[in-house]
N, C-alpha and C. Protein backbone atom coordinates (compact mmCIF):
# COMPACT_ATOMS: atom_id res chain seq x y z
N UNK A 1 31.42 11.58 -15.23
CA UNK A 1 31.31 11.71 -13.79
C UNK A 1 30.11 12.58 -13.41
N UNK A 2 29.94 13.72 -13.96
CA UNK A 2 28.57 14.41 -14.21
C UNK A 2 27.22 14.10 -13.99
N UNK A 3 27.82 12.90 -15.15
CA UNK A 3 26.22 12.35 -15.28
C UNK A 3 25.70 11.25 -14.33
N UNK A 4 26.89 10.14 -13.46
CA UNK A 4 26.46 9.76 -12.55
C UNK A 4 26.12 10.53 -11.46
N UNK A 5 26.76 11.50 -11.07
CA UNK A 5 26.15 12.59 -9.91
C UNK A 5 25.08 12.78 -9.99
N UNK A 6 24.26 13.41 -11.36
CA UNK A 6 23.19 13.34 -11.61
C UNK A 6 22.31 12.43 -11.93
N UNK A 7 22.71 11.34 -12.15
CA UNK A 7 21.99 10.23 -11.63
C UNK A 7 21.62 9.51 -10.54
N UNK A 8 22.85 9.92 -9.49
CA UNK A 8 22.70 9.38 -8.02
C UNK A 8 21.84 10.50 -7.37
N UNK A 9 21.42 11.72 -7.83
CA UNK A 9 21.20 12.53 -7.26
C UNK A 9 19.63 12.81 -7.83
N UNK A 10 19.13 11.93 -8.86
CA UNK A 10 17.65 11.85 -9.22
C UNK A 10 17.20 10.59 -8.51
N UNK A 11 17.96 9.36 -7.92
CA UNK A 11 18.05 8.27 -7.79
C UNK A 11 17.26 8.60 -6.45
N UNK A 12 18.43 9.39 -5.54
CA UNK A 12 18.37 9.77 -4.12
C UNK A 12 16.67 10.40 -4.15
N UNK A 13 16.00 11.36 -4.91
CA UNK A 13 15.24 12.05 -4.91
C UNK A 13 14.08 10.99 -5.15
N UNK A 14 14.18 10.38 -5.99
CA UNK A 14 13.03 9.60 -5.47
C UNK A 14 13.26 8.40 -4.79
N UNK A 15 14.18 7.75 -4.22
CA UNK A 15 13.70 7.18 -2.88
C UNK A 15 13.51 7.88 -1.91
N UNK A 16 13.76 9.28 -1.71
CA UNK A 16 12.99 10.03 -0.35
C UNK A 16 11.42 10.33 -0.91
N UNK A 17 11.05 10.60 -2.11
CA UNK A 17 10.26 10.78 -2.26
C UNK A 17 9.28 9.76 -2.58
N UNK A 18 9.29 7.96 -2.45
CA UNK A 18 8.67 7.36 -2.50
C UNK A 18 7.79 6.53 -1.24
N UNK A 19 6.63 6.51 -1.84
CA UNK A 19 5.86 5.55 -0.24
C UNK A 19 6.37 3.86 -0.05
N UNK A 20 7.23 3.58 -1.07
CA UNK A 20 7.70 2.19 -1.26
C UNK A 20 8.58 2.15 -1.93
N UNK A 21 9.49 1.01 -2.06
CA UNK A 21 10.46 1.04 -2.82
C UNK A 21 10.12 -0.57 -3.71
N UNK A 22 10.22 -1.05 -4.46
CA UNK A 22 9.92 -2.92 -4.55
C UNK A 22 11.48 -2.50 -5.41
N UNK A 23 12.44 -4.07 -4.90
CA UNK A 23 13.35 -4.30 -6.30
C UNK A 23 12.96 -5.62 -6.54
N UNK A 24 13.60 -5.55 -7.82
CA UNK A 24 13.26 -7.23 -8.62
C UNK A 24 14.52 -6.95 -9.51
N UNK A 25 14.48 -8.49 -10.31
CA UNK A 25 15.50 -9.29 -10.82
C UNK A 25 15.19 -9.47 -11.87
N UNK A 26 15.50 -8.29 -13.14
CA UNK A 26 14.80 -8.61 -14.63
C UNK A 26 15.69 -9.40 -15.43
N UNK A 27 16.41 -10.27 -15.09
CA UNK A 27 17.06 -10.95 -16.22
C UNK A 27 16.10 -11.97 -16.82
N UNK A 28 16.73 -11.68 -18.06
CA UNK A 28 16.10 -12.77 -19.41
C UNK A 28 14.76 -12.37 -20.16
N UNK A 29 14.00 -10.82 -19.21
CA UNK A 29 12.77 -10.37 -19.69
C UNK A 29 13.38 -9.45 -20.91
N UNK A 30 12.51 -9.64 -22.29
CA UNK A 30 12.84 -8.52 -23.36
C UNK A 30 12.12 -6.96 -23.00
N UNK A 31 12.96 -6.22 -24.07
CA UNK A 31 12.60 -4.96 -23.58
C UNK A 31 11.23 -4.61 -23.68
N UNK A 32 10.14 -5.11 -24.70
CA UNK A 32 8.58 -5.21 -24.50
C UNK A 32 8.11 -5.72 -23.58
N UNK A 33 9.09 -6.97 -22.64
CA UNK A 33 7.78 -7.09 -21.43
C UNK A 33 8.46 -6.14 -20.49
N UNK A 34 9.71 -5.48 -20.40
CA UNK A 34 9.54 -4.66 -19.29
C UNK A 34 8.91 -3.71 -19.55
N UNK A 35 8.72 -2.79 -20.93
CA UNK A 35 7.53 -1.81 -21.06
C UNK A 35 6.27 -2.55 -20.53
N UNK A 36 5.90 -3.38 -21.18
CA UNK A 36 4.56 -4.13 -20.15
C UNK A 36 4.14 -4.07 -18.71
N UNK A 37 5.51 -3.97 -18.46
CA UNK A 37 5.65 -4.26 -16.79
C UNK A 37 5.43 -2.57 -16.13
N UNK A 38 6.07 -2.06 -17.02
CA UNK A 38 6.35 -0.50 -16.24
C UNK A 38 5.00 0.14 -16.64
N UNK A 39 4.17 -0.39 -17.96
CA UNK A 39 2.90 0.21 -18.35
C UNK A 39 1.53 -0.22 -16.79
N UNK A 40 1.97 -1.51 -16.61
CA UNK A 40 0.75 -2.28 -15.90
C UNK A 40 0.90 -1.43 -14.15
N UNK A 41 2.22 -1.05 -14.21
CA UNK A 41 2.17 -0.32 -12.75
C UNK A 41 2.39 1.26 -12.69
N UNK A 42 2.20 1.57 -14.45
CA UNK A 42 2.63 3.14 -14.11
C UNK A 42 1.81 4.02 -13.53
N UNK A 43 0.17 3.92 -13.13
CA UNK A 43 -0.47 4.54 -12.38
C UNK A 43 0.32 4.60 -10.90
N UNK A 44 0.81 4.03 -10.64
CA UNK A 44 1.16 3.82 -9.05
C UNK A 44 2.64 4.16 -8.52
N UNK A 45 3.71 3.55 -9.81
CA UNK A 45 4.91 3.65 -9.63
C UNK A 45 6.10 3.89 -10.68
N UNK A 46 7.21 4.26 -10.89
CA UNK A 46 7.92 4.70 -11.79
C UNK A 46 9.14 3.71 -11.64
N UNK A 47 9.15 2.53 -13.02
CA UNK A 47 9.76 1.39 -12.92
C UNK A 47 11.58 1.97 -13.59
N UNK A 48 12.39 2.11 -12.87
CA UNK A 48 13.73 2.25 -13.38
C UNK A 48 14.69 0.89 -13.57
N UNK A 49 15.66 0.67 -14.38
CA UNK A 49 16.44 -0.12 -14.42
C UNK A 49 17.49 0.59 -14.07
N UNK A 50 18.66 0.40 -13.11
CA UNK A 50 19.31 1.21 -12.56
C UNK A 50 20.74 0.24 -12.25
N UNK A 51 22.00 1.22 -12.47
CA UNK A 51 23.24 0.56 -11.66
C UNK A 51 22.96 0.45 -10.07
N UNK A 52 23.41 -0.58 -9.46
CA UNK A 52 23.49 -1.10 -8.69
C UNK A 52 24.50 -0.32 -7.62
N UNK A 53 25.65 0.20 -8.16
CA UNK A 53 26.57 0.54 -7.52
C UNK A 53 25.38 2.25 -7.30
N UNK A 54 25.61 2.49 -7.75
CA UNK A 54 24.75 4.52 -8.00
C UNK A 54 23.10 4.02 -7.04
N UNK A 55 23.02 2.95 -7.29
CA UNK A 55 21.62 2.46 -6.35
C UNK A 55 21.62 2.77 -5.30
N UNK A 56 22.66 1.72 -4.76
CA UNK A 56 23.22 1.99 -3.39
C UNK A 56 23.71 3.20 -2.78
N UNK A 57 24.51 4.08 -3.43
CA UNK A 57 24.60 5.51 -3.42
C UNK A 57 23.50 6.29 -3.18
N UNK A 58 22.44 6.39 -3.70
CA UNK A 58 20.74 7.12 -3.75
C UNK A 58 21.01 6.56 -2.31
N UNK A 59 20.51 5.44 -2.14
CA UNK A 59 19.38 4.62 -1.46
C UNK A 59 20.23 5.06 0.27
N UNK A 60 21.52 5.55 0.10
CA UNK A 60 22.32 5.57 1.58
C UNK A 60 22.01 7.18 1.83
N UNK A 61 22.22 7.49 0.57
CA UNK A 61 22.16 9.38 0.54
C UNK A 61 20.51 9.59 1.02
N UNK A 62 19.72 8.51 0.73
CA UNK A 62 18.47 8.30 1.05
C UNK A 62 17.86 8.27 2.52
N UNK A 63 19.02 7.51 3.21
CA UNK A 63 18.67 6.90 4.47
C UNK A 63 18.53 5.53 4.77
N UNK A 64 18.60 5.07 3.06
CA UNK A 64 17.79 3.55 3.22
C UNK A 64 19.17 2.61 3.19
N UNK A 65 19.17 2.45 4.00
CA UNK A 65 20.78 1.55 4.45
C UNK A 65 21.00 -0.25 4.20
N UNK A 66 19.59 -0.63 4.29
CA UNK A 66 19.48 -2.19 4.60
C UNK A 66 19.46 -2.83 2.77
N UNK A 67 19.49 -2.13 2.01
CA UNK A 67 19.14 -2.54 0.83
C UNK A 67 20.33 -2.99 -0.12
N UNK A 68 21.53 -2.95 0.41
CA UNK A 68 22.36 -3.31 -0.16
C UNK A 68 22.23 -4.64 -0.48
N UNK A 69 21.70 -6.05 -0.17
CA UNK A 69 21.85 -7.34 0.21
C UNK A 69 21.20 -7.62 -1.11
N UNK A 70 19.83 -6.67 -1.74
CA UNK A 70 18.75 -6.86 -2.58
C UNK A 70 19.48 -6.39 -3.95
N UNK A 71 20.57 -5.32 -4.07
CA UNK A 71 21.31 -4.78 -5.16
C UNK A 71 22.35 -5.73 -5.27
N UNK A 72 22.02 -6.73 -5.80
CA UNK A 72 23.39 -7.79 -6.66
C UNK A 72 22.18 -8.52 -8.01
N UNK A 73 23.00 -8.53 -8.85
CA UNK A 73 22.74 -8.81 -10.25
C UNK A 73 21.70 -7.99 -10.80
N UNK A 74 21.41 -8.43 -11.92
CA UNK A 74 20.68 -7.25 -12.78
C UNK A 74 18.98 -6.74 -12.21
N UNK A 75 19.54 -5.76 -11.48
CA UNK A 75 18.18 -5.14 -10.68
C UNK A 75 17.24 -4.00 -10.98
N UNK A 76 15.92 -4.18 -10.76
CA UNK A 76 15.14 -2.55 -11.57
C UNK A 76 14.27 -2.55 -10.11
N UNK A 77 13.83 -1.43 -10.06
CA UNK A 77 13.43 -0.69 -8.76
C UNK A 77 12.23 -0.36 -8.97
N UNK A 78 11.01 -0.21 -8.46
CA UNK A 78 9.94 0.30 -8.73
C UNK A 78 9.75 1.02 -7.83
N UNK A 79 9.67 2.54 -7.91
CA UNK A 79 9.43 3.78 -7.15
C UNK A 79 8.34 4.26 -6.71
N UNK A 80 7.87 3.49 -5.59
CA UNK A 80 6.11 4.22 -5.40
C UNK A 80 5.47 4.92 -5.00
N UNK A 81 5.00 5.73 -5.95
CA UNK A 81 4.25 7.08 -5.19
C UNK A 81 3.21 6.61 -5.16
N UNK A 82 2.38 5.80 -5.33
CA UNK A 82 0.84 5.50 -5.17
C UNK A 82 0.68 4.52 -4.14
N UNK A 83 -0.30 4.12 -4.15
CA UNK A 83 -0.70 3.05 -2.92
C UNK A 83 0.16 1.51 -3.39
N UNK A 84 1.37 1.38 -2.46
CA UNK A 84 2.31 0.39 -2.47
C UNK A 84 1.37 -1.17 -2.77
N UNK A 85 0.27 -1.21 -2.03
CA UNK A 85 -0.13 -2.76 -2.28
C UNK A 85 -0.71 -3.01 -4.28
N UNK A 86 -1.31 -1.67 -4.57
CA UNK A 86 -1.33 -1.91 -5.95
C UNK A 86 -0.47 -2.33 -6.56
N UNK A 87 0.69 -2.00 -6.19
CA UNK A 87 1.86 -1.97 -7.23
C UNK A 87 2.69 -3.70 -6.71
N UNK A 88 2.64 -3.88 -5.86
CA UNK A 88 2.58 -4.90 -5.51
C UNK A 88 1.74 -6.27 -5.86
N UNK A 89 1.13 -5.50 -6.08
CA UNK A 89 -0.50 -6.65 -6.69
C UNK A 89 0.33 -7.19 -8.14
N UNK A 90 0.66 -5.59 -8.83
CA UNK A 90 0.84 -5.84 -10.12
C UNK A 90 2.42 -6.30 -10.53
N UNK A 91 3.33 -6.51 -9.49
CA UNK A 91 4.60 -7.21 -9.68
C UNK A 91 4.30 -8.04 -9.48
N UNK A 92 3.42 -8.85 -8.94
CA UNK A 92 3.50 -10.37 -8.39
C UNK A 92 2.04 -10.95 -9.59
N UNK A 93 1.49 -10.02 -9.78
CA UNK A 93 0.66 -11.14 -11.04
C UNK A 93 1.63 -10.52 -12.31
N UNK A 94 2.40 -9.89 -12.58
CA UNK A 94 3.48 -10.18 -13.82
C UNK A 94 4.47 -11.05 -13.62
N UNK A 95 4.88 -11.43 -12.30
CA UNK A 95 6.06 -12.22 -12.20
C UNK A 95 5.59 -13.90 -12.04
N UNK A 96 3.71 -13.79 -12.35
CA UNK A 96 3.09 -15.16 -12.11
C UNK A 96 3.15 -15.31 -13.91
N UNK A 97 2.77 -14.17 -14.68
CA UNK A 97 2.53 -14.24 -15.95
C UNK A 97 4.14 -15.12 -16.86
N UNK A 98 4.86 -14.02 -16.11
CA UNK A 98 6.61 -14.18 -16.60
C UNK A 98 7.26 -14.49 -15.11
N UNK A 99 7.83 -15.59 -15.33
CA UNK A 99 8.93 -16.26 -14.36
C UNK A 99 9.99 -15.68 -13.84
N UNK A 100 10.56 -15.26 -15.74
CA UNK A 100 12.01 -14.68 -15.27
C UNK A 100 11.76 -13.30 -14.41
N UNK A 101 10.70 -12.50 -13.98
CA UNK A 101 10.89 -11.02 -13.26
C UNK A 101 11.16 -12.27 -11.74
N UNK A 102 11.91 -11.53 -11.03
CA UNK A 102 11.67 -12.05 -9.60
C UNK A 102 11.44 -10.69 -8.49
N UNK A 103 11.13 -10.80 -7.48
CA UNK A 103 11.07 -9.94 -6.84
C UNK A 103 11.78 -10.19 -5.56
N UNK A 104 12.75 -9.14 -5.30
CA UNK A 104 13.91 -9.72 -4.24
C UNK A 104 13.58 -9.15 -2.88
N UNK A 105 12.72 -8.17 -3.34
CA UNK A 105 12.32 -7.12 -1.46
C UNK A 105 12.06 -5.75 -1.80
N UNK A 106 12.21 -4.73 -0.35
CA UNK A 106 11.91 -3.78 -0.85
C UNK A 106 12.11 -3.04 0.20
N UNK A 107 11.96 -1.94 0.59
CA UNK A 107 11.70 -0.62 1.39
C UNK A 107 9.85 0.10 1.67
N UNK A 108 9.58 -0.16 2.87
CA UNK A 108 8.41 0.50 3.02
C UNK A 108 7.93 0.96 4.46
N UNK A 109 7.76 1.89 4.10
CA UNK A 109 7.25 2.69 6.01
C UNK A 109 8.69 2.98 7.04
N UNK A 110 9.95 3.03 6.59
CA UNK A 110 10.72 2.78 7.10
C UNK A 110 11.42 1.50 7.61
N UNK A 111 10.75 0.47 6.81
CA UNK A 111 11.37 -0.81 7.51
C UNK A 111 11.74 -1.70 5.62
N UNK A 112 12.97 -2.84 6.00
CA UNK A 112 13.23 -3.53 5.05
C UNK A 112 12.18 -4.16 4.45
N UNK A 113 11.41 -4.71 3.24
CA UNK A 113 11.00 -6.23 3.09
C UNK A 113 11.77 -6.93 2.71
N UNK A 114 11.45 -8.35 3.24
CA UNK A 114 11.71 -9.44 2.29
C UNK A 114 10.98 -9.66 0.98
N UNK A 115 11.38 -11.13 -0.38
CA UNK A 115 10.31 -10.96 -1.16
C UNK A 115 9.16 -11.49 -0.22
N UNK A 116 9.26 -12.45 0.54
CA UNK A 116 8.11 -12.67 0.98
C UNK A 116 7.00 -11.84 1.56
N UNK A 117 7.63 -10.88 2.44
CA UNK A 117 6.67 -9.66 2.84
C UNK A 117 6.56 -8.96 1.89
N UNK A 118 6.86 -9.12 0.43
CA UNK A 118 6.23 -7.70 -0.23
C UNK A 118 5.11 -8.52 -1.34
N UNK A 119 5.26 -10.12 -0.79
CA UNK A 119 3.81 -10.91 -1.38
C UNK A 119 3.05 -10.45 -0.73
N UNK A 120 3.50 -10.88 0.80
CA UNK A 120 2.14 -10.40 1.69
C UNK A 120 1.58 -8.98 1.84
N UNK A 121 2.38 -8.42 0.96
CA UNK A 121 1.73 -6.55 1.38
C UNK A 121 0.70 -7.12 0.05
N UNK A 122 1.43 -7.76 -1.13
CA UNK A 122 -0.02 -8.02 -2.37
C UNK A 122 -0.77 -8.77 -2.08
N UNK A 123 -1.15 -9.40 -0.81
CA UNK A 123 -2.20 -10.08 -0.42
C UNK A 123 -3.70 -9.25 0.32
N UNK A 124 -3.11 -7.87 0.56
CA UNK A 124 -3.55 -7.02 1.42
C UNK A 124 -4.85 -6.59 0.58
N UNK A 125 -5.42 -5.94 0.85
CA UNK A 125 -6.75 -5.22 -0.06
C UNK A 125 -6.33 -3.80 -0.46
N UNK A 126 -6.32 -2.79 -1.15
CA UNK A 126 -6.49 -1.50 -1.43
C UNK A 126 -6.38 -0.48 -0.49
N UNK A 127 -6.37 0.16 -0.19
CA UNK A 127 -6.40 1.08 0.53
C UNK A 127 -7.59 1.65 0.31
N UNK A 128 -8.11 1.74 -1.00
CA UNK A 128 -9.80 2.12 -1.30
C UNK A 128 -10.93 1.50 -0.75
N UNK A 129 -10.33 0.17 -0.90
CA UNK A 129 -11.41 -0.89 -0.43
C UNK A 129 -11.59 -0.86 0.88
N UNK A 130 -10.01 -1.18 1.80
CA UNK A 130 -10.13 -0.78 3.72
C UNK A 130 -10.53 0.56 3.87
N UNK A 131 -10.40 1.45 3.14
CA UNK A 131 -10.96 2.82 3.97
C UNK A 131 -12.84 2.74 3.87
N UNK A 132 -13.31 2.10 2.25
CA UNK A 132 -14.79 1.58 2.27
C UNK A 132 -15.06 1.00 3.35
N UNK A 133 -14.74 -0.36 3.79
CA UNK A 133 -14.92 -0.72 4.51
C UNK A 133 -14.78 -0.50 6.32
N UNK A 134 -13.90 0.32 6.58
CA UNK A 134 -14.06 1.11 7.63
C UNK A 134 -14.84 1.98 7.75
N UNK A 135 -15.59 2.53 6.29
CA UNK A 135 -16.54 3.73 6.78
C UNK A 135 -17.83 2.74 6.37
N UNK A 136 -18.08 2.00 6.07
CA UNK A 136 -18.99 1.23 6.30
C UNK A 136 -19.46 0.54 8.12
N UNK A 137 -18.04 0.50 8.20
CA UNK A 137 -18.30 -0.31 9.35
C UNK A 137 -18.65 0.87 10.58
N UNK A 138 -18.14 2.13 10.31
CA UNK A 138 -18.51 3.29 10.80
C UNK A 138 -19.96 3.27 10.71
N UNK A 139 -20.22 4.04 9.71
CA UNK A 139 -21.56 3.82 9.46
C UNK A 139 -22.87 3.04 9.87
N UNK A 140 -22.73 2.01 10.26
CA UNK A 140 -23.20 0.79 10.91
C UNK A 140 -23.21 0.95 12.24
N UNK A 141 -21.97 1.46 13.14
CA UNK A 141 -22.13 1.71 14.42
C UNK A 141 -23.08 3.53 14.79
N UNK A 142 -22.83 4.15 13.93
CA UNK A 142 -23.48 5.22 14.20
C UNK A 142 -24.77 5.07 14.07
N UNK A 143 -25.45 4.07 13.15
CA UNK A 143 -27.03 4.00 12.57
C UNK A 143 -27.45 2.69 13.94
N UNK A 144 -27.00 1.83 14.89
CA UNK A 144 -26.59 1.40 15.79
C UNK A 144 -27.25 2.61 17.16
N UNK A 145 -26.27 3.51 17.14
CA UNK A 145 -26.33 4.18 18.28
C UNK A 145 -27.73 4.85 18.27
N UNK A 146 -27.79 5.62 17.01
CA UNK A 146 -29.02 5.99 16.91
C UNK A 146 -30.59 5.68 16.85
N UNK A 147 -30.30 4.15 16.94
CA UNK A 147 -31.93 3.36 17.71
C UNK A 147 -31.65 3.11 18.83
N UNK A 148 -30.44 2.87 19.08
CA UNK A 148 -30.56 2.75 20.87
C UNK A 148 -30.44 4.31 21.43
N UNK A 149 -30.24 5.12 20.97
CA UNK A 149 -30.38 6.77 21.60
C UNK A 149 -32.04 7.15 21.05
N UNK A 150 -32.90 6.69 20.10
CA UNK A 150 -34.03 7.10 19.78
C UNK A 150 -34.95 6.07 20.56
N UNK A 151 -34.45 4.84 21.06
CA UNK A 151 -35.38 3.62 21.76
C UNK A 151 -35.43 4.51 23.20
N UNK A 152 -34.74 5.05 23.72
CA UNK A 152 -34.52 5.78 24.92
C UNK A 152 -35.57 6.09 25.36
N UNK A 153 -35.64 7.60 24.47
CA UNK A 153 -36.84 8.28 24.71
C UNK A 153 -38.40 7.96 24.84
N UNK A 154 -38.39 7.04 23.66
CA UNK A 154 -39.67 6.47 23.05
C UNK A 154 -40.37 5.30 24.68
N UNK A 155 -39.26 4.77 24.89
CA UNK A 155 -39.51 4.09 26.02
C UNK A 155 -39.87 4.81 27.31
N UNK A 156 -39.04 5.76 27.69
CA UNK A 156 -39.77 6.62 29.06
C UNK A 156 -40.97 7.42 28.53
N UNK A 157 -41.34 7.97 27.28
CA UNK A 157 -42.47 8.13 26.92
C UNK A 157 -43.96 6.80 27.26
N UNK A 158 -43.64 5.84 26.64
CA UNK A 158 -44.17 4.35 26.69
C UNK A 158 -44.41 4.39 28.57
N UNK A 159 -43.38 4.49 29.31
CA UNK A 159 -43.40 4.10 30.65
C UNK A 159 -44.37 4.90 30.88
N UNK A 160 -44.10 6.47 30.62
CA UNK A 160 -45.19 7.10 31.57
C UNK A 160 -46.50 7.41 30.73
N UNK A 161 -46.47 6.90 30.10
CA UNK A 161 -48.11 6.63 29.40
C UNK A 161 -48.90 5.56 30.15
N UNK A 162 -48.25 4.38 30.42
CA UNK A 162 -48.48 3.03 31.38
C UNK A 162 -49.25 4.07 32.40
N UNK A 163 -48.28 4.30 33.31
CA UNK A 163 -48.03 5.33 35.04
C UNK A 163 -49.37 5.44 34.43
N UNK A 164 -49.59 7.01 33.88
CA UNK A 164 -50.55 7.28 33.70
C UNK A 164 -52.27 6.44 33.00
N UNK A 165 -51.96 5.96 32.63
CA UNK A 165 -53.33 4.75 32.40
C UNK A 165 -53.46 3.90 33.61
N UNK A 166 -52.54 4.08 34.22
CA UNK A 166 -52.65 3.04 35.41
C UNK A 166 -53.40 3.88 36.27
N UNK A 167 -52.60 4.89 36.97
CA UNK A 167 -53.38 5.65 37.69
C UNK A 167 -54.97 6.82 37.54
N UNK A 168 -55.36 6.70 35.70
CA UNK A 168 -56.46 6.91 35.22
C UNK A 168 -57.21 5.89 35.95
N UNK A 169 -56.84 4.30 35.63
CA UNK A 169 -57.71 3.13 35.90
C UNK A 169 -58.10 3.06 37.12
N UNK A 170 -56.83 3.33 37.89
CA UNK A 170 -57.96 3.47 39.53
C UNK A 170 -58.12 4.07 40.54
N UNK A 171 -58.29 5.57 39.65
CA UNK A 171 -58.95 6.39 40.03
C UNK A 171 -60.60 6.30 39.80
């Protein structure tokens, strides 16, 4: 009894402490491809195989209420502390590699997924890549502003150089 307490109670700790939750459906995978599986996403996330019943326990003690529907048959959880679409990337090209992983949904930002929305979060780009690209695109508007704030000057300079050649000329 102990030791489930303390299991529901490491369980609980990291689903508050994760930026995502993904579950999937490891039946029929051997125990080398789930090391495979937990190796290919361990930068990002911490892959548990977990009772279902003690799941649900964490996951309520958690807050996370909607997840009961996703805990039936043999389920493993991937706990994400890193940027959720990586880890996502890397359940859905292992579950293209191997069939039998499925991916049933998940928990993220406060809201349920389906599996389908937690394809589409692996359809997404990086978080490295959109923040590049926002400061690119930053970048671009500031180097932008700064010929039209340097054309400014240069131009009422230009104007009254005219004025003045003009009124040199006929004088």
């Amino acid at each position: 009894m102990a030791q489930k307490e303390a299991t529901v109670a490491e369980l609980t700790k990291n689903f508050e402490d994760s930026t995502a939750v993904l579950l999937t459906e490891y039946r029929g995978l051997t125990v080398a491809e789930l090391k495979e599986l937990r190796n290919a996403i361990r930068q990002d996330a911490e892959y548990a195989v977990v009772k279902n019943t003690l799941s649900k326990i964490a996951a309520n003690n958690a807050g996370i209420t909607s997840m009961d529907e996703d805990l039936k048959g043999p389920s493993a959880i991937a706990f994400v502390h890193g940027d959720p679409v990586t880890v996502a990337k890397g359940l859905r090209a292992f579950a293209k590699a191997h069939p039998l992983l499925v991916i049933k949904g998940g928990y993220f930002d406060g809201s349920p997924l389906s599996a389908e929305e937690v394809n589409k979060l692996a359809d997404l780009e990086s978080r490295e890549v959109l923040l590049a690209k926002l400061a690119g695109a930053m970048k671009a508007s500031m180097t932008k502003a700064a010929f039209v704030f340097n054309a400014l000057p240069s131009k009422a300079v230009r104007t009254v150089d005219a004025l003045r050649e003009k009124q040199e000329s006929a004088a």
